[in-house]
Protein backbone atom coordinates (compact mmCIF):
# COMPACT_ATOMS: atom_id res chain seq x y z
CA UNK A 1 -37.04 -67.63 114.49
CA UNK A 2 -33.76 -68.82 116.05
CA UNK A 3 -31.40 -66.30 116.83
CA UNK A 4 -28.61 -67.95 114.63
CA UNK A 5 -27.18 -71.20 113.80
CA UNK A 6 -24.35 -73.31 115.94
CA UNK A 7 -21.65 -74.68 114.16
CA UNK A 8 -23.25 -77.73 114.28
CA UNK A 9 -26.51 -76.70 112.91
CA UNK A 10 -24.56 -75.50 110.19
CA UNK A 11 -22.52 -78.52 109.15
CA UNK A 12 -26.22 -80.35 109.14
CA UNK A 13 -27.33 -77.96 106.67
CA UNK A 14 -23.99 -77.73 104.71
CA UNK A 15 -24.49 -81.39 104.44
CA UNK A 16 -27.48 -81.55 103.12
CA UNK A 17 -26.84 -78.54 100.53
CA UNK A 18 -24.47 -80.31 98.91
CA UNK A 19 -26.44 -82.12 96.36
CA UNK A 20 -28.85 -78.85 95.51
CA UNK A 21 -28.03 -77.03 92.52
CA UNK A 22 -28.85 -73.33 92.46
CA UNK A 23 -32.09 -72.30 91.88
CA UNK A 24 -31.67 -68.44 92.49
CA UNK A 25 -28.96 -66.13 90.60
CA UNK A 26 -27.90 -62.36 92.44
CA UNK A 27 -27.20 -60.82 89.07
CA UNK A 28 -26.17 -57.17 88.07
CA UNK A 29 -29.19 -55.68 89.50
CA UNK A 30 -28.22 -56.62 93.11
CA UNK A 31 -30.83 -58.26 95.85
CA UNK A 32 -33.88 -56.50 94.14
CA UNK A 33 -37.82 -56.89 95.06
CA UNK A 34 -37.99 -59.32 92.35
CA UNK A 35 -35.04 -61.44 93.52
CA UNK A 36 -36.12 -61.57 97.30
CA UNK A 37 -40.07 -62.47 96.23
CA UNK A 38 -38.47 -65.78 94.04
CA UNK A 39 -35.82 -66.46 96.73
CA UNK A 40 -39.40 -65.87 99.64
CA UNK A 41 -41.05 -68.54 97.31
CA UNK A 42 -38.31 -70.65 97.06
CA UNK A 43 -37.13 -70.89 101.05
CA UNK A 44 -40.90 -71.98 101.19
CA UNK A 45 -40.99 -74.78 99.12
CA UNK A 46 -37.50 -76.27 100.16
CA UNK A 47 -36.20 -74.76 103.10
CA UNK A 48 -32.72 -74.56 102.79
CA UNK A 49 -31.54 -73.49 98.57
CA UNK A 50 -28.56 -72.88 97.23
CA UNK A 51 -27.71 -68.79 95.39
CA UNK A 52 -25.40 -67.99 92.85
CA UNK A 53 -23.93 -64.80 93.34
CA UNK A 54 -22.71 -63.77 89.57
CA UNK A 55 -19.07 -62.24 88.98
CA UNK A 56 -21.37 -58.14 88.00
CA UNK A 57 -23.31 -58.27 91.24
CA UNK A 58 -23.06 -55.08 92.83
CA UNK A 59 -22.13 -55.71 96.34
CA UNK A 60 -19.42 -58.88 97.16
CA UNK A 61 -20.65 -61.82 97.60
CA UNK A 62 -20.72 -61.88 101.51
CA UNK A 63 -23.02 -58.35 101.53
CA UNK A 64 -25.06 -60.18 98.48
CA UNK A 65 -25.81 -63.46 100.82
CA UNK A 66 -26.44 -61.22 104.06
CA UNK A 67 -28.66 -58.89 102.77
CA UNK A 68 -31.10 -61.66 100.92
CA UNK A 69 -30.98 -63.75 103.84
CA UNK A 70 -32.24 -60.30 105.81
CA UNK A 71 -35.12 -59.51 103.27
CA UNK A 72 -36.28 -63.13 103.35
CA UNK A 73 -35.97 -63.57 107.17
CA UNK A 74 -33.80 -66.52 106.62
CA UNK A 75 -30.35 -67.55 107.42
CA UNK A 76 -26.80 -67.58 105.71
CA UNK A 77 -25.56 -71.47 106.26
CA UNK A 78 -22.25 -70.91 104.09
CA UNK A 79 -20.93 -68.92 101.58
CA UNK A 80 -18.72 -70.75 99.05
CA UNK A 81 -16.63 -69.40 96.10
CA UNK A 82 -20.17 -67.22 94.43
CA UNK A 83 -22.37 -69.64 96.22
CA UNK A 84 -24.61 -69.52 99.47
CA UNK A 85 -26.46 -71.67 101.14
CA UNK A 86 -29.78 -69.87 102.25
CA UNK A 87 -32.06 -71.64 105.41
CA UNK A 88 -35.58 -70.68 106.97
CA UNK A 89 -37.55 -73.05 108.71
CA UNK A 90 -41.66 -73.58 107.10
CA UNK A 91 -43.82 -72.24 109.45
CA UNK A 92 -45.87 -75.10 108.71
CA UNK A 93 -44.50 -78.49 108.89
CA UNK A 94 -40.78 -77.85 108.60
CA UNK A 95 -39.41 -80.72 106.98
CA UNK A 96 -35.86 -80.61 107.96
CA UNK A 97 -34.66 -80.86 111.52
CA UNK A 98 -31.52 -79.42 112.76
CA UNK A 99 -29.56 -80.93 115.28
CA UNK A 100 -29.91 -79.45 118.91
CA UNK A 101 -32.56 -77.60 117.99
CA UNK A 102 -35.22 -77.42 121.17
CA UNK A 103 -39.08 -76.72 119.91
């Protein structure tokens, strides 16, 4: 797993999280086992998904993204307003490709 993403990375993957719409919610019981098995499922099927972290979440919103992305093995690409943009790469047949990114 890459160490980290470059700025650039990261604008590739902001840019293509645009158009998601969330399909995982941190709620009032914080990053539970529950949450980080749907979010483990999720990062499988697309790669890169987009979190809501709701206004009662326990931690902030930062802490919320941080601590799914280290549970799930993936990687924060942005946090915006109670959003996050989550990314881990397949490990079979990734489908999206960052830019500068040396196999």
């Amino acid at each position: 797993m890459p160490e980290g993403l470059t700025g650039k990375q990261r604008r590739h993957l902001r840019a293509l999280g645009h158009h998601l719409t969330a399909v995982v919610q941190i709620g009032h019981e914080g990053v539970s086992e529950a949450l980080v098995q749907q979010t483990d499922g999720q990062l499988e099927a697309h790669e890169l998904i987009k979190i809501k972290i709701g206004e009662n979440a326990p931690e902030d919103r930062h802490a919320s993204a941080e601590a799914l992305a280290e549970k799930t093995g993936s990687q924060v690409a942005q946090v915006l307003g109670r959003t996050a943009l989550l990314y881990r790469p397949r490990q079979k047949n990734p489908a999206i490709e960052l830019p500068g990114a040396k196999e």
